[in-house]
PDB file of N, CA and C in Angstrom:
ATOM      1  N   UNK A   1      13.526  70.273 -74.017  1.00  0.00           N
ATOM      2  CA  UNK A   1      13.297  71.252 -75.071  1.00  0.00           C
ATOM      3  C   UNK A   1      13.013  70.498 -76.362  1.00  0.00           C
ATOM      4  N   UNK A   2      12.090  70.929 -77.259  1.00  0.00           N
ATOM      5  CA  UNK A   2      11.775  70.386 -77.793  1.00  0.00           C
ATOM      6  C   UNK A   2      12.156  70.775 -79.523  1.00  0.00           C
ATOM      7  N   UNK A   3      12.398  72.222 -79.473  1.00  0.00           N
ATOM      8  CA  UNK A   3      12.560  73.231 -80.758  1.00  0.00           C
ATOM      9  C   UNK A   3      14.002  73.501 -80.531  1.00  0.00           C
ATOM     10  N   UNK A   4      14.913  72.346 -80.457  1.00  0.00           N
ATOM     11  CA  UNK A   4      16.577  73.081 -79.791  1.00  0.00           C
ATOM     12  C   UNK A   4      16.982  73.295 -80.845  1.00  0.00           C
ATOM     13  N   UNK A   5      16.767  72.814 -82.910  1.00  0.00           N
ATOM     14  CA  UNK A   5      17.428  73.152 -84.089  1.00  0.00           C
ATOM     15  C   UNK A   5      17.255  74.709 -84.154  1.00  0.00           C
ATOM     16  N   UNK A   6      15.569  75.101 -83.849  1.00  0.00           N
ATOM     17  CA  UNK A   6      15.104  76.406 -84.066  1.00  0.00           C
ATOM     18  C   UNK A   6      15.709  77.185 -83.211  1.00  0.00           C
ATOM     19  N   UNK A   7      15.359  76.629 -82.262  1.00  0.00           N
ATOM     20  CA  UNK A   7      15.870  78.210 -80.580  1.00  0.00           C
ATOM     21  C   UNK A   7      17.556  78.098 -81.315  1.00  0.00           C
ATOM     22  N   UNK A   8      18.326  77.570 -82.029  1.00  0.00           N
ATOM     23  CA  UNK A   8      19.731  77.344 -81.827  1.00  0.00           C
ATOM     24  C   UNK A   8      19.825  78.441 -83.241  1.00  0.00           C
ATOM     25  N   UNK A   9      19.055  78.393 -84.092  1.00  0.00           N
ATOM     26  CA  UNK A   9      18.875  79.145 -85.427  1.00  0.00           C
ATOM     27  C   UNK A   9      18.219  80.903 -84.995  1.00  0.00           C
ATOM     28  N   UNK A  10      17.805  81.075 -83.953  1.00  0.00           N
ATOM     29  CA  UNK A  10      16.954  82.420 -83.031  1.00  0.00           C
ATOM     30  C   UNK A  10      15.585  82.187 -83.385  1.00  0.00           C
ATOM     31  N   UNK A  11      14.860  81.064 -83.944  1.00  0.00           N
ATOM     32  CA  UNK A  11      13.223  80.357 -84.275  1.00  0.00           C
ATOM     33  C   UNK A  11      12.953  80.449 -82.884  1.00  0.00           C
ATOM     34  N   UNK A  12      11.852  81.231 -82.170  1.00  0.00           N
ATOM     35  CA  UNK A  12      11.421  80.167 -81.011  1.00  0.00           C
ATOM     36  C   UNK A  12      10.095  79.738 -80.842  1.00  0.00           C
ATOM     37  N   UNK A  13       9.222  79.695 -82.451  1.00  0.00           N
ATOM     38  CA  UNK A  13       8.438  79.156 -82.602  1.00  0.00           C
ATOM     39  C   UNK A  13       8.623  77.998 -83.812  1.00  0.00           C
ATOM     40  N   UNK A  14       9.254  78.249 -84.500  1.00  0.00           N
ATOM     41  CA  UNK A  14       9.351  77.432 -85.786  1.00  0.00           C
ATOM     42  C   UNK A  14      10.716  76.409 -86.005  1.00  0.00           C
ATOM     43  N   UNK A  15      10.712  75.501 -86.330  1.00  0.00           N
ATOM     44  CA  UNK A  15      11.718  74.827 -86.405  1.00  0.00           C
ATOM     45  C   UNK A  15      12.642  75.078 -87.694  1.00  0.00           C
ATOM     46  N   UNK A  16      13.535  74.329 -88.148  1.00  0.00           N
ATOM     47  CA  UNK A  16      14.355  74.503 -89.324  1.00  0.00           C
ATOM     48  C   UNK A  16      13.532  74.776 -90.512  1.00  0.00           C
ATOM     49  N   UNK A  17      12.617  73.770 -90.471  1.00  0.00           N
ATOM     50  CA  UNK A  17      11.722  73.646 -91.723  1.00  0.00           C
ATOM     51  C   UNK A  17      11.232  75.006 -91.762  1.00  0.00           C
ATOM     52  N   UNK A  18      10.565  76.156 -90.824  1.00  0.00           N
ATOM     53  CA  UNK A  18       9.706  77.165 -91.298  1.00  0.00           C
ATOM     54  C   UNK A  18       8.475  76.562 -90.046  1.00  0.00           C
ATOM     55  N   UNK A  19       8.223  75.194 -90.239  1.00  0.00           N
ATOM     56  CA  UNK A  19       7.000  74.710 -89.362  1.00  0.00           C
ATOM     57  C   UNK A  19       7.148  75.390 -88.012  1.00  0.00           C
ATOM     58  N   UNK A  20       5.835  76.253 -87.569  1.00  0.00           N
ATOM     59  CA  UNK A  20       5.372  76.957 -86.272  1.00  0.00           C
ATOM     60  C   UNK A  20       4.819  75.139 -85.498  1.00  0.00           C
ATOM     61  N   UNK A  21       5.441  74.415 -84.583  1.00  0.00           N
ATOM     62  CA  UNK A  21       5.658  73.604 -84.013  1.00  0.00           C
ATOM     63  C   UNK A  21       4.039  73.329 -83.149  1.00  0.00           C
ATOM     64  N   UNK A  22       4.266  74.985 -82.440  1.00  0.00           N
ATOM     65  CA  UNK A  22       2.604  74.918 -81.913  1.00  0.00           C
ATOM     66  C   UNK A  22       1.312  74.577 -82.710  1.00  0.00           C
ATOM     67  N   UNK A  23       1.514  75.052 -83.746  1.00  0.00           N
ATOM     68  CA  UNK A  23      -0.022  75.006 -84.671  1.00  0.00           C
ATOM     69  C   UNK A  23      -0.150  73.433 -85.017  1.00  0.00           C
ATOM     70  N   UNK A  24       0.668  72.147 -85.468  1.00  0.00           N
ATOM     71  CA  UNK A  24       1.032  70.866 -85.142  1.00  0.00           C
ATOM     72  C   UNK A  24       0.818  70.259 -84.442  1.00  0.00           C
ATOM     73  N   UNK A  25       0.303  70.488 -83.060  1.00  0.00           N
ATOM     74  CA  UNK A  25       0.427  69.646 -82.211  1.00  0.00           C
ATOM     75  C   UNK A  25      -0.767  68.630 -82.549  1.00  0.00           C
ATOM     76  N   UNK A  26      -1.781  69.223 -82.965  1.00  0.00           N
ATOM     77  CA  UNK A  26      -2.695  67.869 -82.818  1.00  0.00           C
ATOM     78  C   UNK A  26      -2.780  66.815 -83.924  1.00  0.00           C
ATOM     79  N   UNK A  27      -2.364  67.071 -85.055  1.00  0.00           N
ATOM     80  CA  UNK A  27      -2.130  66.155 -86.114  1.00  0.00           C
ATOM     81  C   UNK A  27      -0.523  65.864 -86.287  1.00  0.00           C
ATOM     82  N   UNK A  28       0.285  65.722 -85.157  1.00  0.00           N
ATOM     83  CA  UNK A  28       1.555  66.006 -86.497  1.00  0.00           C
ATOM     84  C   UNK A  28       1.982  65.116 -86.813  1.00  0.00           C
ATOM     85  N   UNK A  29       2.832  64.944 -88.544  1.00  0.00           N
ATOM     86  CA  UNK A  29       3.531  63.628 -88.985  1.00  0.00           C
ATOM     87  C   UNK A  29       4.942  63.582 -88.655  1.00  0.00           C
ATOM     88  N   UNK A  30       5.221  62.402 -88.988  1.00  0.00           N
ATOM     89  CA  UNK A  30       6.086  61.621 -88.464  1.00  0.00           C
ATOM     90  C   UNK A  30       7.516  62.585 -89.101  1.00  0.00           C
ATOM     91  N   UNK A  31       7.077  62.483 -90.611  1.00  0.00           N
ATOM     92  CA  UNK A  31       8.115  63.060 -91.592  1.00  0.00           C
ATOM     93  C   UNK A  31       8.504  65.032 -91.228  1.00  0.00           C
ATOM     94  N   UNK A  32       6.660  65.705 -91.047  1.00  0.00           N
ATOM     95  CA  UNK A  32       7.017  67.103 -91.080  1.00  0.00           C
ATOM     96  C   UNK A  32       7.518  67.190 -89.451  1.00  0.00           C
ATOM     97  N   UNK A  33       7.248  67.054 -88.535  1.00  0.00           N
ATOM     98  CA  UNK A  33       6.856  67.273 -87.255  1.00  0.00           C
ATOM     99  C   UNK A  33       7.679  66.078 -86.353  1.00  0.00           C
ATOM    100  N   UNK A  34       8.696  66.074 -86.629  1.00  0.00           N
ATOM    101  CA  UNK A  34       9.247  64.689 -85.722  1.00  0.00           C
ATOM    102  C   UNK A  34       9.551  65.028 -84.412  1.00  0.00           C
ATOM    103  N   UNK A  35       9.730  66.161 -83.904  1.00  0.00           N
ATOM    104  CA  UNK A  35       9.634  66.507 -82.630  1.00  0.00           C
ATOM    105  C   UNK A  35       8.097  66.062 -81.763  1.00  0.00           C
ATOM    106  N   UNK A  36       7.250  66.942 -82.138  1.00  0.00           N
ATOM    107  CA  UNK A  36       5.917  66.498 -81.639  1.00  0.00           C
ATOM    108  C   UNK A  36       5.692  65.783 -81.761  1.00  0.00           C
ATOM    109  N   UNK A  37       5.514  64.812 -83.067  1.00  0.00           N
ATOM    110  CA  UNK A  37       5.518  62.968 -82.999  1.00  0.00           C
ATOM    111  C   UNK A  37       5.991  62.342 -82.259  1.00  0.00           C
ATOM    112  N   UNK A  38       7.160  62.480 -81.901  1.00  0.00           N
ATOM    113  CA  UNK A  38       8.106  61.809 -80.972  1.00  0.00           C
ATOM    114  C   UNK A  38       7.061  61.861 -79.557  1.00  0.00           C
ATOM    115  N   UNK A  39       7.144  62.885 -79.061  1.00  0.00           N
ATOM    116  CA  UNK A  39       6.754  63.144 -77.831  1.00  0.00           C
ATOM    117  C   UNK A  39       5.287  62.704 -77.703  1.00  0.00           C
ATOM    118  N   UNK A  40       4.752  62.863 -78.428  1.00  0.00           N
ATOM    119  CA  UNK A  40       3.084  62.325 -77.934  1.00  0.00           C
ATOM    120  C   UNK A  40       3.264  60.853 -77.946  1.00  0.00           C
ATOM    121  N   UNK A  41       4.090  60.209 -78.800  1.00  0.00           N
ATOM    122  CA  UNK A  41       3.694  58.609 -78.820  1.00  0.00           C
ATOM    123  C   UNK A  41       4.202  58.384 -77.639  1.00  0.00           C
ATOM    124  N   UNK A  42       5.541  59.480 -76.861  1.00  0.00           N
ATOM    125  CA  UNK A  42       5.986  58.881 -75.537  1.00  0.00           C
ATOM    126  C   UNK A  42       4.894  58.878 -74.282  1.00  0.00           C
ATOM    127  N   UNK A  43       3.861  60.168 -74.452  1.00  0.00           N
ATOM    128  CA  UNK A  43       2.722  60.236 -73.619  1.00  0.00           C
ATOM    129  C   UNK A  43       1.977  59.247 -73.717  1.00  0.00           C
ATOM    130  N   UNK A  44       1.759  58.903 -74.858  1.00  0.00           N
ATOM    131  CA  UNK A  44       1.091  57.765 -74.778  1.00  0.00           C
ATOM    132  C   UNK A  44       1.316  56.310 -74.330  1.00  0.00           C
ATOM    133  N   UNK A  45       2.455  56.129 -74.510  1.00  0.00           N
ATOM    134  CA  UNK A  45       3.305  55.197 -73.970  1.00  0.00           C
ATOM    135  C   UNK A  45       3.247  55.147 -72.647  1.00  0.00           C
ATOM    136  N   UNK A  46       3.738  56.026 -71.989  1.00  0.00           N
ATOM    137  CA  UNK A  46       3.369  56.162 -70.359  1.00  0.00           C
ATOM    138  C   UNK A  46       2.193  56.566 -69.951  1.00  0.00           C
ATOM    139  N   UNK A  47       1.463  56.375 -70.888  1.00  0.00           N
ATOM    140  CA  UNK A  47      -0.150  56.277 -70.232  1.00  0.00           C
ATOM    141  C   UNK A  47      -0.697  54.898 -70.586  1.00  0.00           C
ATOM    142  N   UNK A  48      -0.120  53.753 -71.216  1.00  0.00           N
ATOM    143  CA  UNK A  48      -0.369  52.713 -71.472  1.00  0.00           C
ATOM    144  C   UNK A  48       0.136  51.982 -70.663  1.00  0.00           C
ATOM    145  N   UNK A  49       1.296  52.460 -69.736  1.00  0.00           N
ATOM    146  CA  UNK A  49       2.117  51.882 -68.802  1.00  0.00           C
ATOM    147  C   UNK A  49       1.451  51.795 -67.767  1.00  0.00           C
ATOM    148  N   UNK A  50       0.454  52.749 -67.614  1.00  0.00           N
ATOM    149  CA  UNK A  50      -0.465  52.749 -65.843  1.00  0.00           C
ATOM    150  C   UNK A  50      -0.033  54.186 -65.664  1.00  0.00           C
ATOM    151  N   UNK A  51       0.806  55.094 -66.053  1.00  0.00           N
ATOM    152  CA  UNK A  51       1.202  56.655 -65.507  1.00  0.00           C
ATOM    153  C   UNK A  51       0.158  57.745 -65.693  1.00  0.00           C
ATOM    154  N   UNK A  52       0.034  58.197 -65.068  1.00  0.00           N
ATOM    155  CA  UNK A  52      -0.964  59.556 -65.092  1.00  0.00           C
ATOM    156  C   UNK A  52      -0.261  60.890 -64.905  1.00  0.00           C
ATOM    157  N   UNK A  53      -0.690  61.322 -66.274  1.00  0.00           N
ATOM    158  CA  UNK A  53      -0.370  62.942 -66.770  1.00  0.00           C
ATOM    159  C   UNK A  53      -1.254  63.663 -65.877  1.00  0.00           C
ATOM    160  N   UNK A  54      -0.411  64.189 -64.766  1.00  0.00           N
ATOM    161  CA  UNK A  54      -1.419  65.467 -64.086  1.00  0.00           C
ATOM    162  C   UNK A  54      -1.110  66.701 -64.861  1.00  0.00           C
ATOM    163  N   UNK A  55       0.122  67.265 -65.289  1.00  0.00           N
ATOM    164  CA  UNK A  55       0.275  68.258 -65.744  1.00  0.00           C
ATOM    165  C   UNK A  55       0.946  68.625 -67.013  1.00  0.00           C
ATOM    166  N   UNK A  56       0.616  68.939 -68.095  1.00  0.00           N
ATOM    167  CA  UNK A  56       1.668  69.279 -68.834  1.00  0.00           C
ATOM    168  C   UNK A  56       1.686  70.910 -69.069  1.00  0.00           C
ATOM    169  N   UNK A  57       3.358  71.194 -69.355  1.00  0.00           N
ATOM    170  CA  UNK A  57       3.190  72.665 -69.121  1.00  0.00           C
ATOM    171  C   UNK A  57       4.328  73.517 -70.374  1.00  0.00           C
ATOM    172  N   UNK A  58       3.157  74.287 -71.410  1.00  0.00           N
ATOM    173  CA  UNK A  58       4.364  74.124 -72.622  1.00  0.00           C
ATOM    174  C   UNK A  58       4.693  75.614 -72.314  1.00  0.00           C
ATOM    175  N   UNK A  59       6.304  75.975 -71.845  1.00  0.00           N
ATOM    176  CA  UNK A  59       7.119  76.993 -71.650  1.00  0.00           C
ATOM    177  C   UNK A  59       7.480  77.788 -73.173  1.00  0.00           C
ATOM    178  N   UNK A  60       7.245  79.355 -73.348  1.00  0.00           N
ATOM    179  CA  UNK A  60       8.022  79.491 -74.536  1.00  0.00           C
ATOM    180  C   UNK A  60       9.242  81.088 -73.580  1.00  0.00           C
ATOM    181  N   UNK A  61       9.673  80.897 -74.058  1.00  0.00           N
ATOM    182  CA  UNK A  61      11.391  81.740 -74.502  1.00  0.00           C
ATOM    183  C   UNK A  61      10.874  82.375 -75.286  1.00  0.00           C
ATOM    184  N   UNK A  62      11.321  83.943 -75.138  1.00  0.00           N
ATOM    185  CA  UNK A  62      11.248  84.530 -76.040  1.00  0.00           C
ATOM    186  C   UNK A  62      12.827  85.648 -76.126  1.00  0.00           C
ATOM    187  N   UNK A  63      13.257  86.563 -76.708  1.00  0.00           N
ATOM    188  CA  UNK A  63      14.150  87.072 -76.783  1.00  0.00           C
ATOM    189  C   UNK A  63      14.154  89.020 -76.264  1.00  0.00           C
ATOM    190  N   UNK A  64      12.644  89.048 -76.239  1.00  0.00           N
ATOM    191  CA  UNK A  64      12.027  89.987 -75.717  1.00  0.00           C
ATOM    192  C   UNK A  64      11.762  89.958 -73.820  1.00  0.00           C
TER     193      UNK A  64
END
């Protein structure tokens, strides 16, 4: 999980900050966005390793 401050606050798009997490994904910084930062440099990482991403699959929760 990636939004556990937000989902823990009832956010299940936005994190503490207000930031909608999804709209981020393709630029995000280090400082606003440290969740998604985190995680792409790890994709990338294990794609530098020799690993191949067949699938990624982004789940949302909702309360509805």
């Amino acid at each position: 999980m990636i939004n556990v401050d937000g989902v823990i606050t009832g956010n299940f798009r936005c994190d503490l900050t207000g930031m909608d997490l999804n709209r981020n994904w393709k630029n995000p910084s280090a400082i606003l966005h440290p969740q998604i930062f985190s995680l792409k440099n790890e994709i990338i990482s294990l794609i530098g390793k020799g690993y191949q991403i067949e699938t990624f699959i982004d789940f949302h929760g909702h309360s509805k």
